[in-house]
N, C-alpha and C. Protein backbone atom coordinates (compact mmCIF):
# COMPACT_ATOMS: atom_id res chain seq x y z
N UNK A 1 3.65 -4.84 -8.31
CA UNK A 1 2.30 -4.32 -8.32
C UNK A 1 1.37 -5.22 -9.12
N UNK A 2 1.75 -5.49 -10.04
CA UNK A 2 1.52 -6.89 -10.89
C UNK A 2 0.75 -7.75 -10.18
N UNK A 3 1.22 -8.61 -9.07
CA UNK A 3 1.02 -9.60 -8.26
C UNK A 3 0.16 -9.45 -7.52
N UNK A 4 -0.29 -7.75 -7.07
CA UNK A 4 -1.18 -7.73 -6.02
C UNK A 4 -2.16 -7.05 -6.75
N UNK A 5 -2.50 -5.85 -7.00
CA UNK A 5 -3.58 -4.95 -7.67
C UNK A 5 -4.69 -5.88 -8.21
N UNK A 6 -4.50 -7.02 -8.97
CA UNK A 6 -5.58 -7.69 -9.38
C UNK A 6 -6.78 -8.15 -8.52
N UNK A 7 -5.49 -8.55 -7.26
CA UNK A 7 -6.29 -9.40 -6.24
C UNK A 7 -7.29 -8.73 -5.16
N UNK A 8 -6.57 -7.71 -5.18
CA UNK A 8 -7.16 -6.03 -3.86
C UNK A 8 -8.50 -6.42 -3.97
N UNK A 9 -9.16 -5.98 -2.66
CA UNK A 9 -10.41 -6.02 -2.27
C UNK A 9 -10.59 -4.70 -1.33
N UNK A 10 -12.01 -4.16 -1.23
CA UNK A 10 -11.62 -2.74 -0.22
C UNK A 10 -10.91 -3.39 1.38
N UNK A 11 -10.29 -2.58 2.32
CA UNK A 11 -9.79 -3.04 3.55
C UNK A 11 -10.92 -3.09 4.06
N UNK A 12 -10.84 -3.84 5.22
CA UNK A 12 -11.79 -3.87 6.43
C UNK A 12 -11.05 -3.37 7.35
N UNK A 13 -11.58 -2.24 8.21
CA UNK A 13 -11.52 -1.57 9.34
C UNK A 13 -11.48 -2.16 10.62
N UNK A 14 -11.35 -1.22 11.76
CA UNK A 14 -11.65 -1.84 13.30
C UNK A 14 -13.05 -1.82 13.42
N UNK A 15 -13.51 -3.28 13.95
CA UNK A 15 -14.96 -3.19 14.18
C UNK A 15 -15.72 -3.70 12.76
N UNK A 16 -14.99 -4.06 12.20
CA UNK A 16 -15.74 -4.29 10.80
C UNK A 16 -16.03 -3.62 10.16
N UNK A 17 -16.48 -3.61 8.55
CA UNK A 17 -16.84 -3.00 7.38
C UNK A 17 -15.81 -1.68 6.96
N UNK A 18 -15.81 -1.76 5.81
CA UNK A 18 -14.99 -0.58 4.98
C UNK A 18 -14.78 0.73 5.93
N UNK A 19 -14.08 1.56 5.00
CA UNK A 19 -14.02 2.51 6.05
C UNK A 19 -15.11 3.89 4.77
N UNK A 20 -15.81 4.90 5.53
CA UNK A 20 -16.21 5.73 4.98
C UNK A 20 -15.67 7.13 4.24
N UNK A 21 -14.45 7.38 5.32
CA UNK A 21 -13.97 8.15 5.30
C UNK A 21 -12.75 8.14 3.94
N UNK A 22 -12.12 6.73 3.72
CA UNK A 22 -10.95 6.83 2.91
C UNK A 22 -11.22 5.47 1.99
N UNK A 23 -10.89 5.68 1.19
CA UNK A 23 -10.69 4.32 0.26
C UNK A 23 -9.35 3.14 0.40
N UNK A 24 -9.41 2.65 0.57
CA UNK A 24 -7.76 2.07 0.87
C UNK A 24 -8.45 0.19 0.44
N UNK A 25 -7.49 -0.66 0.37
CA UNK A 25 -7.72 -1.69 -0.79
C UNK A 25 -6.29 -2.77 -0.18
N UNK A 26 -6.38 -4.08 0.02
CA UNK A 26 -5.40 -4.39 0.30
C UNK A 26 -5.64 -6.52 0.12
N UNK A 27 -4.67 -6.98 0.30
CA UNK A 27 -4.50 -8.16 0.15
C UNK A 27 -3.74 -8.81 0.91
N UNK A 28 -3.78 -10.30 0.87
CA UNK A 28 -2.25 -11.14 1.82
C UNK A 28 -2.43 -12.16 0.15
N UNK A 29 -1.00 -12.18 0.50
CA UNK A 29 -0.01 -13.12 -0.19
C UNK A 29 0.63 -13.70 0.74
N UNK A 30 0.65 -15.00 -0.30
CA UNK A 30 1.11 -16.42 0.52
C UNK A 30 2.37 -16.99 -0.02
N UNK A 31 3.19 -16.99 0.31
CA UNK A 31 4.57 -17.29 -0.21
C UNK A 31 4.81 -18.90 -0.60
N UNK A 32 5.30 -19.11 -1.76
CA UNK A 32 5.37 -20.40 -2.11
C UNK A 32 7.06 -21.17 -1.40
N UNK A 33 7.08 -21.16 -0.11
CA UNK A 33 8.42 -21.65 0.31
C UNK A 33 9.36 -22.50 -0.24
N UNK A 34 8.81 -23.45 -1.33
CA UNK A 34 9.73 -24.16 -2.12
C UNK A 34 9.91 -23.69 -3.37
N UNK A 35 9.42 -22.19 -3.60
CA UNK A 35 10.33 -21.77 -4.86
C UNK A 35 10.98 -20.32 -4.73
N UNK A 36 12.17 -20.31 -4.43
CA UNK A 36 13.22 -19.43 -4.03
C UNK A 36 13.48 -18.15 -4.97
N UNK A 37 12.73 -18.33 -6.19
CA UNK A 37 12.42 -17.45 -6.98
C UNK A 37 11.25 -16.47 -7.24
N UNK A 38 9.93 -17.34 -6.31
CA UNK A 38 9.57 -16.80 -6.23
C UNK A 38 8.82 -15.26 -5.94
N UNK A 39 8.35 -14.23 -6.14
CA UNK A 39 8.93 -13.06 -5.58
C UNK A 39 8.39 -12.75 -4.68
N UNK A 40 6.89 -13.38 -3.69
CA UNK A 40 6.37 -13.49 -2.70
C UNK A 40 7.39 -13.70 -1.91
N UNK A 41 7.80 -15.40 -2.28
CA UNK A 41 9.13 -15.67 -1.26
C UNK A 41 10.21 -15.20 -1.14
N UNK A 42 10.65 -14.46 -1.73
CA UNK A 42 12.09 -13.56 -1.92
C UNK A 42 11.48 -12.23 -0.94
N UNK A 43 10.56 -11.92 -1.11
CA UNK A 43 10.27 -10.57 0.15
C UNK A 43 9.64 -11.08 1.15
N UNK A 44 9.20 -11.90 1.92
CA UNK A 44 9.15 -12.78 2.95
C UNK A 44 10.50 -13.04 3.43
N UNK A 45 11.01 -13.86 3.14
CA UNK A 45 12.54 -14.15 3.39
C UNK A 45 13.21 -12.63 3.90
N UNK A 46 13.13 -11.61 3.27
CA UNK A 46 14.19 -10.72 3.67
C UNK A 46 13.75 -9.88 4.60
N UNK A 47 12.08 -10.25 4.78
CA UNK A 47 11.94 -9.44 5.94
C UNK A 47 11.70 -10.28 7.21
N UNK A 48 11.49 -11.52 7.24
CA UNK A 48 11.95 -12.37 8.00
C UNK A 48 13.92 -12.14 8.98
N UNK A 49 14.63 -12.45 7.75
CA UNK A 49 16.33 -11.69 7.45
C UNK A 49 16.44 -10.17 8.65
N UNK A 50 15.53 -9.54 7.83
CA UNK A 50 15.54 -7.73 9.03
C UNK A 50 15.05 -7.99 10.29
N UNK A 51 14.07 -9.16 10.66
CA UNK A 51 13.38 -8.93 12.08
C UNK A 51 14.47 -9.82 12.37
N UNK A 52 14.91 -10.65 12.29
CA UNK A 52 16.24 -11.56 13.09
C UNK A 52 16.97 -10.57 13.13
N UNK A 53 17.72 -9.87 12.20
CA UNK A 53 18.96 -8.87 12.82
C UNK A 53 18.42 -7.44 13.66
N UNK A 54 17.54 -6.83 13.18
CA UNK A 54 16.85 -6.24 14.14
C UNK A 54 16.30 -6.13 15.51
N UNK A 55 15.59 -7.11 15.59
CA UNK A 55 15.30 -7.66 16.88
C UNK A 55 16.19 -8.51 17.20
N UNK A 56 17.21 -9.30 17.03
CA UNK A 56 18.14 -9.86 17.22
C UNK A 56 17.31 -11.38 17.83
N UNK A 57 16.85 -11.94 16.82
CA UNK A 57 15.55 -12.71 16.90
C UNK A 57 16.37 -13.92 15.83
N UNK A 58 17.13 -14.64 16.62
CA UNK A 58 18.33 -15.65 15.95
C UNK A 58 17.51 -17.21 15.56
N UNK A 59 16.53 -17.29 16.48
CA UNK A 59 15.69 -18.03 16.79
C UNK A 59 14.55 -18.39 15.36
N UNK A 60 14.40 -17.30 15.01
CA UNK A 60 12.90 -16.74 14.48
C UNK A 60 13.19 -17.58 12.31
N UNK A 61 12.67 -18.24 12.45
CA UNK A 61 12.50 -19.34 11.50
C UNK A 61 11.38 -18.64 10.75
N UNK A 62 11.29 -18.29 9.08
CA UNK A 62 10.82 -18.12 8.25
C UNK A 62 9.78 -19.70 7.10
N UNK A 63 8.57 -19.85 7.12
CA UNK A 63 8.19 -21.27 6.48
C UNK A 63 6.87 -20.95 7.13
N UNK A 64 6.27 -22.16 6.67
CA UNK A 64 4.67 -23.02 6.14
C UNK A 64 3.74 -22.02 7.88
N UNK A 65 2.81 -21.38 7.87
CA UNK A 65 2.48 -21.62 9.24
C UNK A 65 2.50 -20.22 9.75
N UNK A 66 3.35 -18.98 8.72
CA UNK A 66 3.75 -17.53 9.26
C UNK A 66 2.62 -17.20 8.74
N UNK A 67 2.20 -15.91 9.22
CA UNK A 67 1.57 -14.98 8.62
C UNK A 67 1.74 -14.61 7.34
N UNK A 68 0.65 -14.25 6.49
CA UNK A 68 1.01 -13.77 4.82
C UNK A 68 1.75 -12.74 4.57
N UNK A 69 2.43 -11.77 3.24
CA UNK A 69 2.67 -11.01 3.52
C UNK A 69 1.69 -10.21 2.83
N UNK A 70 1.20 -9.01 2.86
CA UNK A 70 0.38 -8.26 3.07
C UNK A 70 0.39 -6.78 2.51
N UNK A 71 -0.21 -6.22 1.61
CA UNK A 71 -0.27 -5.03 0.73
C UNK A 71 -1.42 -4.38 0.69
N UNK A 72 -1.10 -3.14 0.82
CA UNK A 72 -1.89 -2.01 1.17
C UNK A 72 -2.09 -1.02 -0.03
N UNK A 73 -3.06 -0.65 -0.59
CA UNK A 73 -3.24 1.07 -0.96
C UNK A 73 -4.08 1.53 -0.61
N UNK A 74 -3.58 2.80 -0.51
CA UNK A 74 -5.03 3.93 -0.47
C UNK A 74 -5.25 4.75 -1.67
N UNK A 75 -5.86 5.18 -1.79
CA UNK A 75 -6.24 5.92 -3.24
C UNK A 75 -6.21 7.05 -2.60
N UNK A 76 -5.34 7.55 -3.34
CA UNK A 76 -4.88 9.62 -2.94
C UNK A 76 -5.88 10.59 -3.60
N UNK A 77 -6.61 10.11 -4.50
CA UNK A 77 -7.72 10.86 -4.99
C UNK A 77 -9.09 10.08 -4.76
N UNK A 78 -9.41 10.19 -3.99
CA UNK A 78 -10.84 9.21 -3.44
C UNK A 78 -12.00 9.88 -4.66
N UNK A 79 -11.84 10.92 -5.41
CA UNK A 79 -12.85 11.24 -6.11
C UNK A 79 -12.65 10.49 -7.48
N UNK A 80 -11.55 9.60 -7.66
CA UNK A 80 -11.70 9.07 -8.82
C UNK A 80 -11.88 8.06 -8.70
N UNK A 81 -11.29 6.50 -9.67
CA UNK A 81 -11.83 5.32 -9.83
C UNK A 81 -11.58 4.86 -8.70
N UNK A 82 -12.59 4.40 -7.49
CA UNK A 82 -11.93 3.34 -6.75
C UNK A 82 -11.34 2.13 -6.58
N UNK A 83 -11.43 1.41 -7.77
CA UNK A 83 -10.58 0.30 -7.67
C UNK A 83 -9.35 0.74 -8.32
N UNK A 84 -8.31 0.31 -7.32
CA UNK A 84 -6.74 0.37 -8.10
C UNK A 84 -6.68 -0.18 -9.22
């Protein structure tokens, strides 16, 4: 939570702009592929790992070029602080 909360910005919706109805807040992270410790790259990697055995996707190569990975909140009490 560390890694992301700082960075959160409100979401953007379908069609553009925030949403009215709910508060929700989210980010992409970019995985540093040459450091294996990293903890971006350590949860990239394993969900990379689940869609190969899942989808049985033997093929499907994890690196430079994928999509970020990507974090979401919503705020369960919209009447309080909106920023996470």
């Amino acid at each position: 939570m560390e890694l992301t909360l700082p960075h959160m910005t409100p979401s953007v919706v379908s069609g553009g702009g925030t949403s009215q109805a709910r508060q929700s807040f989210s980010t992409n992270m970019l995985p540093d592929w040459s450091d294996e410790l990293d903890t971006v790259t350590r949860i990239a990697r394993r969900k990379f790992a689940f869609a190969r055995e899942v989808g049985e996707y033997a093929s499907l190569v994890e690196g430079p070029g994928q999509e970020p990975v990507s974090s979401g909140f919503y705020n369960p009490n919209p009447n309080s602080n909106p920023k996470p």
